[in-house]
N, C-alpha and C. Protein backbone atom coordinates (compact mmCIF):
# COMPACT_ATOMS: atom_id res chain seq x y z
N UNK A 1 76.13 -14.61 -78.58
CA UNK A 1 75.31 -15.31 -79.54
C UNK A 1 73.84 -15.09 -79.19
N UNK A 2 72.91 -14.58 -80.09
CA UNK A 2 71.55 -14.24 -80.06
C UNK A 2 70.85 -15.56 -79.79
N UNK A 3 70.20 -15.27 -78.85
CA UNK A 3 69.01 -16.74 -79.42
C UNK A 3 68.08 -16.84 -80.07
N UNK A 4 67.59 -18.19 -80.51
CA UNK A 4 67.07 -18.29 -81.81
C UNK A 4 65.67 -18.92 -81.76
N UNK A 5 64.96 -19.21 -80.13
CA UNK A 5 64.55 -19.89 -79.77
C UNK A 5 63.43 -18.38 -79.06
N UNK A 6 62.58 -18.14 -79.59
CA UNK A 6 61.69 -17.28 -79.16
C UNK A 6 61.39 -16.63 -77.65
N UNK A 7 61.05 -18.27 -76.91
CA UNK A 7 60.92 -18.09 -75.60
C UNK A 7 62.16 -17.94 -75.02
N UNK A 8 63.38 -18.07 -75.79
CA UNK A 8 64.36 -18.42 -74.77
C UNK A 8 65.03 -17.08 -74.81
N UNK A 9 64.44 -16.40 -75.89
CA UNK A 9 65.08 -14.92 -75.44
C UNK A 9 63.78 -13.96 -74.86
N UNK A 10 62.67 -14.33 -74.31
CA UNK A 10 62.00 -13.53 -74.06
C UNK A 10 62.53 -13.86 -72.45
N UNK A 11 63.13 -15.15 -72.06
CA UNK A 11 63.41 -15.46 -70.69
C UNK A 11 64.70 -14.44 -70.40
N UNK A 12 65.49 -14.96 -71.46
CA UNK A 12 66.45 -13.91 -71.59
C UNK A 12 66.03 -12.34 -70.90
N UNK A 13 65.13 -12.04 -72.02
CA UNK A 13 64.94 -10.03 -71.62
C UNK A 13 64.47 -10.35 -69.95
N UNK A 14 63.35 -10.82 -70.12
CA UNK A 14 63.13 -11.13 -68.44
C UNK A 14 64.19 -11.20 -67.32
N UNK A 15 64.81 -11.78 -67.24
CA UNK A 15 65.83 -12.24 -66.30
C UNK A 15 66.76 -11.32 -66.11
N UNK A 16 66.87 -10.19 -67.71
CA UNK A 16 68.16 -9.64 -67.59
C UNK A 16 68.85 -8.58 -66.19
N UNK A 17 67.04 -7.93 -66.37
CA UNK A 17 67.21 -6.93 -64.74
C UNK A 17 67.94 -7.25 -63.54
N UNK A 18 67.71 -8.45 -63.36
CA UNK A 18 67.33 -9.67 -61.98
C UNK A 18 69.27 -10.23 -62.21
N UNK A 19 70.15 -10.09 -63.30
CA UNK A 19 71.05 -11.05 -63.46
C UNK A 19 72.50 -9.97 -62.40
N UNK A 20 73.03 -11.09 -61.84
CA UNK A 20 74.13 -10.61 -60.99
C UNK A 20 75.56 -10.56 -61.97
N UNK A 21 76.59 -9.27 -61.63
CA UNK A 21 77.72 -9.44 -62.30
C UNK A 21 78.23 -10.84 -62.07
N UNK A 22 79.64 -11.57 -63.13
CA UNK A 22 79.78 -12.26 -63.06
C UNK A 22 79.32 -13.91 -63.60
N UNK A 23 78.08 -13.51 -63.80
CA UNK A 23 77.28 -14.79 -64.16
C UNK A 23 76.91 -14.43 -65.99
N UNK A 24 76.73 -15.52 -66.52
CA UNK A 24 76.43 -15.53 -67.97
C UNK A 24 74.71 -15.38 -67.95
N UNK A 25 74.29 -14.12 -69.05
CA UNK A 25 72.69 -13.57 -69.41
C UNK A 25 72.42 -14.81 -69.25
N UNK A 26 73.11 -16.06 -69.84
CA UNK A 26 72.00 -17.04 -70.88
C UNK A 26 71.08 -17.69 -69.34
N UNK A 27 69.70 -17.84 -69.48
CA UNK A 27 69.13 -18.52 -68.05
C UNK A 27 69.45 -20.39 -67.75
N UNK A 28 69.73 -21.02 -66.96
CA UNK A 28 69.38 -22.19 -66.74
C UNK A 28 68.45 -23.09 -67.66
N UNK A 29 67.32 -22.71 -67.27
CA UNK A 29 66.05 -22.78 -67.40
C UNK A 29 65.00 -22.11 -67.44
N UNK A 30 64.02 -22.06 -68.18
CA UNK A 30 62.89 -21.36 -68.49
C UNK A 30 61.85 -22.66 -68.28
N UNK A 31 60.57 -21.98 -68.23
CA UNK A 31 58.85 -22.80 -68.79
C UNK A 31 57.52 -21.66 -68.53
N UNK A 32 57.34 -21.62 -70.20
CA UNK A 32 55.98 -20.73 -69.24
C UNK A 32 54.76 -21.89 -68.97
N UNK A 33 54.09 -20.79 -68.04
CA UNK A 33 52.68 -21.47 -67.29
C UNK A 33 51.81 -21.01 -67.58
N UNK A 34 51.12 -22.44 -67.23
CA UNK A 34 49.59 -22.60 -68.06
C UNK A 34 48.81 -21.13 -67.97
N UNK A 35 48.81 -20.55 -66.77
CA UNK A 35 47.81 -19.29 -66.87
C UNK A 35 48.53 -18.21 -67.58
N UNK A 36 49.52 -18.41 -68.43
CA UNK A 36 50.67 -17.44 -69.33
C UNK A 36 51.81 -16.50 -69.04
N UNK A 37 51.96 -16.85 -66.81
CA UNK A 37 52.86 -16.33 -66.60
C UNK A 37 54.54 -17.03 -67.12
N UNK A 38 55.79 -17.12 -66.58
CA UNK A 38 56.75 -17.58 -67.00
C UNK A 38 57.74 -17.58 -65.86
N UNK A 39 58.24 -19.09 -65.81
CA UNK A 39 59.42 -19.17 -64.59
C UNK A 39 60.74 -19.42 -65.02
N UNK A 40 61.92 -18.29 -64.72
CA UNK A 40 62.99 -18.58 -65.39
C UNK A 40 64.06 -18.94 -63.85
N UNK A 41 65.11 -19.72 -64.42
CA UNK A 41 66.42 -20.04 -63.18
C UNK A 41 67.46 -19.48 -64.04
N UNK A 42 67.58 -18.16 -63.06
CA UNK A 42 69.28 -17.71 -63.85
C UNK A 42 69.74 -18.55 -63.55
N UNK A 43 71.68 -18.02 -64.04
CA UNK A 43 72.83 -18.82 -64.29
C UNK A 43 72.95 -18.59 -62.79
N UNK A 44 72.88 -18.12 -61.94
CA UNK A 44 72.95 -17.97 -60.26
C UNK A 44 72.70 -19.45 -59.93
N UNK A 45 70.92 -19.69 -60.51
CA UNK A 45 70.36 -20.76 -59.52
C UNK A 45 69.22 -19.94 -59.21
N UNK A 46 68.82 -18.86 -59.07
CA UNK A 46 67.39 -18.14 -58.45
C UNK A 46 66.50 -18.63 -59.24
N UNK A 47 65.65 -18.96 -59.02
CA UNK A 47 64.43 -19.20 -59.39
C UNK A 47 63.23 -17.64 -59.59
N UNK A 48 63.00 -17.17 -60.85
CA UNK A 48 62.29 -15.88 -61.20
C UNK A 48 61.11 -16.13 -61.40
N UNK A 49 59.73 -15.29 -60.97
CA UNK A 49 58.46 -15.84 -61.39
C UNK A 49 57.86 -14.49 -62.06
N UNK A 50 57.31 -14.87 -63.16
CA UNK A 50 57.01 -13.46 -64.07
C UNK A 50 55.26 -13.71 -64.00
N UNK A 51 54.43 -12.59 -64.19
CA UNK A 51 52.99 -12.89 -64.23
C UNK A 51 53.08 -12.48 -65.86
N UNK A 52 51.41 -12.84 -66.30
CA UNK A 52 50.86 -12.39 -67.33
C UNK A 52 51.51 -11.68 -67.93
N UNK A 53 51.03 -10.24 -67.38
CA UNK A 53 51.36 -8.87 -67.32
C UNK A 53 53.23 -8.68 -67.76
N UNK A 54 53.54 -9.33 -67.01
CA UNK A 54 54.81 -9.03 -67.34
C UNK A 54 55.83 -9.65 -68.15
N UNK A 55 55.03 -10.74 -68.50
CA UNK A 55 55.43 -12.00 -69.94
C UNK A 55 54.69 -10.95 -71.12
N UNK A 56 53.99 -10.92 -71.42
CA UNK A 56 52.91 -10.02 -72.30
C UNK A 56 54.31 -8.29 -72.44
N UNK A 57 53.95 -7.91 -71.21
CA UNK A 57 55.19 -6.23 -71.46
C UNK A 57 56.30 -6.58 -72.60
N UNK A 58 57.18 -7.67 -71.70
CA UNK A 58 58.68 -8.16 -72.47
C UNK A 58 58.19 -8.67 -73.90
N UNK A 59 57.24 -9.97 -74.21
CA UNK A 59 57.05 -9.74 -75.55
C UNK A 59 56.71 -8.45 -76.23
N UNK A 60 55.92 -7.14 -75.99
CA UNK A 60 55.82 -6.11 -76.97
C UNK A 60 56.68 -5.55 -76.95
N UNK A 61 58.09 -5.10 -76.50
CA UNK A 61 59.48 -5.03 -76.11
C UNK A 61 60.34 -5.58 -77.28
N UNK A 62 59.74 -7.13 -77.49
CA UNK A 62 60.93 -7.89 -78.03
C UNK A 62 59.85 -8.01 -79.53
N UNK A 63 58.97 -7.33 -79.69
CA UNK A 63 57.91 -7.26 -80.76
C UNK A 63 57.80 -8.57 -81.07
N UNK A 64 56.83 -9.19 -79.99
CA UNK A 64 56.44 -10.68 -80.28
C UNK A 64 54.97 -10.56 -80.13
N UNK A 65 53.79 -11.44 -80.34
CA UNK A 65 52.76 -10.92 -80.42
C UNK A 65 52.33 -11.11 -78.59
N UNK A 66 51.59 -10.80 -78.29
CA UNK A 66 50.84 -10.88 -77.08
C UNK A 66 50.20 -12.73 -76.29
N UNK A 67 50.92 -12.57 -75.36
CA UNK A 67 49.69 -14.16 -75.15
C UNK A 67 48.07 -13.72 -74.93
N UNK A 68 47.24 -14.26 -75.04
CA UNK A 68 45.39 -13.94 -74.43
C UNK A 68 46.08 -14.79 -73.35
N UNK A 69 44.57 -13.72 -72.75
CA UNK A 69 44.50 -14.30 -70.93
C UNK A 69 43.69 -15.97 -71.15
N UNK A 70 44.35 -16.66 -70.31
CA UNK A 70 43.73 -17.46 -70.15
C UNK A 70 41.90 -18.06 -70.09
N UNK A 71 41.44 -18.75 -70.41
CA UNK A 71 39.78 -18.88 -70.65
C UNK A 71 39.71 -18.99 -68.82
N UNK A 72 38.36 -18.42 -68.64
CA UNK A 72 37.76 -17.97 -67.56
C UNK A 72 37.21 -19.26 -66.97
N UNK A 73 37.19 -20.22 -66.26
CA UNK A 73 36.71 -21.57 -65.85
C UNK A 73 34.99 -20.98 -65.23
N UNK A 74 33.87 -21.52 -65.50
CA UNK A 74 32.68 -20.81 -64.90
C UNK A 74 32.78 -21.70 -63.61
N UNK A 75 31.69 -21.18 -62.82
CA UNK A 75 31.92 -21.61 -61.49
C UNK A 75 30.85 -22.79 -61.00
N UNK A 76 31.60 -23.61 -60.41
CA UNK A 76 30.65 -25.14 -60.75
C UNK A 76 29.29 -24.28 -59.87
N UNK A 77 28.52 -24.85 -60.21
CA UNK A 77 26.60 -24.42 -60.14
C UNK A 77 26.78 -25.38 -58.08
N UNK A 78 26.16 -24.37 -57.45
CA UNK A 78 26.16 -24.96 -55.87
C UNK A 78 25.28 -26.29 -55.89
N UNK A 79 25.78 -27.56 -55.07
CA UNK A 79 25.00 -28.03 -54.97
C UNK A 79 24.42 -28.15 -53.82
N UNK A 80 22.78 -28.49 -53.65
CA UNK A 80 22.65 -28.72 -52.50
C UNK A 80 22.02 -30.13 -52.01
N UNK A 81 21.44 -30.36 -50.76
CA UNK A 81 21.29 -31.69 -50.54
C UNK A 81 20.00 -32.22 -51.12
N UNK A 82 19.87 -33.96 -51.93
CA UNK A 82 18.33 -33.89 -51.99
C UNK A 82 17.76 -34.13 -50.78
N UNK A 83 16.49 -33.59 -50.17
CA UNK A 83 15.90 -33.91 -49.19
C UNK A 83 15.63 -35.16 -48.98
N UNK A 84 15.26 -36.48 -50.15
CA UNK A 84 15.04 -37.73 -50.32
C UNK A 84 15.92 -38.54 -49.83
N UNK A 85 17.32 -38.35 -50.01
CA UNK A 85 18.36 -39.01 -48.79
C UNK A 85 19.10 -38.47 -47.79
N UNK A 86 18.67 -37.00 -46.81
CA UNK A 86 18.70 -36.53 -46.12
C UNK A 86 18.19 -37.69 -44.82
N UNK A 87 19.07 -37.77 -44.07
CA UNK A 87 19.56 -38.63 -42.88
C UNK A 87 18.48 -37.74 -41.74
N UNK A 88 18.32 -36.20 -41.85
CA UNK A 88 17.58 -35.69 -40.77
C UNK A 88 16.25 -35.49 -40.82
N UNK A 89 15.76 -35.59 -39.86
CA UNK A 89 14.05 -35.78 -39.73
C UNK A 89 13.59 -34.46 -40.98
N UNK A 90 12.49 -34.83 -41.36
CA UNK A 90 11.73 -34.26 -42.95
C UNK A 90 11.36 -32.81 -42.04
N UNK A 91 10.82 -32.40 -40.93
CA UNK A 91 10.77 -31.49 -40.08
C UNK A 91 11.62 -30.53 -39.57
N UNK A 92 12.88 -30.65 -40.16
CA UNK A 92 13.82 -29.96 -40.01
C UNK A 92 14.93 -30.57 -38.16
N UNK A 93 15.75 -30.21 -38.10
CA UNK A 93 16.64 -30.40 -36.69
C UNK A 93 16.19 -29.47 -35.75
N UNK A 94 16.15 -30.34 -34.61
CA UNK A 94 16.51 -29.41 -33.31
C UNK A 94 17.57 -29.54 -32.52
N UNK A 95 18.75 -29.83 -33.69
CA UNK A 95 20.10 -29.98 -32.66
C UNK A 95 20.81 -28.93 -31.61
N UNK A 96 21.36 -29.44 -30.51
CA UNK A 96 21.76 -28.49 -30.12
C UNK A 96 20.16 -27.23 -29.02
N UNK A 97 18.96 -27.84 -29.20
CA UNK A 97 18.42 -27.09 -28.61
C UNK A 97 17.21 -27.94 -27.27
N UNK A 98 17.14 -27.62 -26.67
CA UNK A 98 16.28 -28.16 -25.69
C UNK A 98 14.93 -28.44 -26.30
N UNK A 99 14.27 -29.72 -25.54
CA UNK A 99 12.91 -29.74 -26.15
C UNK A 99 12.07 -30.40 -24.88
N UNK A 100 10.96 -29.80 -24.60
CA UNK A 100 10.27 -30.42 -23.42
C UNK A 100 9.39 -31.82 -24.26
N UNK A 101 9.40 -33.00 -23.29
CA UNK A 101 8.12 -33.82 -23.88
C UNK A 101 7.49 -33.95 -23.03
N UNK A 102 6.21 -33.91 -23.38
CA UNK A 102 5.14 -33.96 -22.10
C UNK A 102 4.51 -36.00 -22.12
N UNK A 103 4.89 -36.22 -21.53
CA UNK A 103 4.14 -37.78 -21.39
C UNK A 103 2.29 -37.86 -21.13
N UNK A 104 1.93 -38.78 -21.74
CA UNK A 104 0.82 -38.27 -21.98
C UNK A 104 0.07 -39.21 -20.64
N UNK A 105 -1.31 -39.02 -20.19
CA UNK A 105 -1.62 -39.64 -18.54
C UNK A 105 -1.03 -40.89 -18.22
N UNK A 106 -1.73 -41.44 -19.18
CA UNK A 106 -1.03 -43.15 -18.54
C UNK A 106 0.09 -43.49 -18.82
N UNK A 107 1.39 -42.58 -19.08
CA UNK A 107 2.97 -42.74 -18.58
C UNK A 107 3.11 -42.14 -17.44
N UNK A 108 2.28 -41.34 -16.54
CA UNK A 108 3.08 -40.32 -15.80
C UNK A 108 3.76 -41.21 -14.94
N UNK A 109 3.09 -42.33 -14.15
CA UNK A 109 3.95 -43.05 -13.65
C UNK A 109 5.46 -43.53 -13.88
N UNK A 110 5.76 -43.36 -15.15
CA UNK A 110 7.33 -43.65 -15.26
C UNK A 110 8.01 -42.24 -15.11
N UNK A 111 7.70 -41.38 -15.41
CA UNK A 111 8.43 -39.89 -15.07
C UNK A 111 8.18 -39.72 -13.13
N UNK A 112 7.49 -40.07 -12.41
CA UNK A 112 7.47 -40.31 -11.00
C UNK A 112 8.35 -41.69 -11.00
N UNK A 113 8.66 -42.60 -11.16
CA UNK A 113 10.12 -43.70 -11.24
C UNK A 113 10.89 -43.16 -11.45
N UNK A 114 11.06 -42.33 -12.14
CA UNK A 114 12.53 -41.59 -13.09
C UNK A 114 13.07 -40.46 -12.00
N UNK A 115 11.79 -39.77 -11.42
CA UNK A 115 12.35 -38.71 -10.51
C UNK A 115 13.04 -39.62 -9.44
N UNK A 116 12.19 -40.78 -8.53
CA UNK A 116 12.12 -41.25 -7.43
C UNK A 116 13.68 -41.67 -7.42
N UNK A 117 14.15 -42.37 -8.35
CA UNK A 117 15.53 -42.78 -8.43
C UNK A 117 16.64 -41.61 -8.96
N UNK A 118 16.52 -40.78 -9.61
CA UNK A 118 17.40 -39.18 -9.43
C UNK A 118 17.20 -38.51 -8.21
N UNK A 119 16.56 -38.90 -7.14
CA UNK A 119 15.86 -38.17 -6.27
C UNK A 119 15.42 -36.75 -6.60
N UNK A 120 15.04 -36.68 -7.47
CA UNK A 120 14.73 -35.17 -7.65
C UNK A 120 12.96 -34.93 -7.53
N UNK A 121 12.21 -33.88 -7.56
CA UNK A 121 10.63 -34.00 -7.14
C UNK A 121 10.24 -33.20 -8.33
């Protein structure tokens, strides 16, 4: 018995390659997908995954018209950070890198405390 059901014989032609003696053409299940490929479950149980390309072949085969490729999604625009709630100093970071501070005269005395107790000179 032919089917009467468009997709269900394009799953049909699809599957037919793929079908083991023993088992009936007709598939399980079919669904095509959103980007216009098509997933059929022979009468096995296998699960078949068809692309575009090869949903598109079997319809001009079975003289059905063509699916279009799916619309092209554009690519979200980069964002980057505003500087206005940027957490790091307006001067940019020096993470990760050494920085000398020089204490200016009337601290030196606490950098001579600081050595005296590291013992270092």
């Amino acid at each position: 018995m032919p089917a009467r059901n468009p997709e269900l014989r394009l799953a049909q032609h699809l599957a037919a390659p793929f079908a083991r003696p023993g088992y009936p053409a007709q598939p399980l299940s079919f669904r095509l997908l959103p980007e216009g490929g098509m997933v059929v479950i022979c009468a096995d149980g296998r699960k078949l995954w068809f692309t575009l390309e090869e949903v598109n072949q079997g319809r001009m085969e079975l003289k059905m018209p063509p699916l279009p490729p799916p619309p092209v999604k554009p690519a979200p625009p980069e964002e980057r950070p505003n500087p206005a709630y940027s957490s790091r100093p307006s001067g940019g970071s020096r993470d990760g890198k050494s920085e000398m501070i020089v204490l200016p005269p009337d601290l030196k005395h606490l950098e001579k405390k600081i050595h005296d107790q590291s013992n270092r000179n």
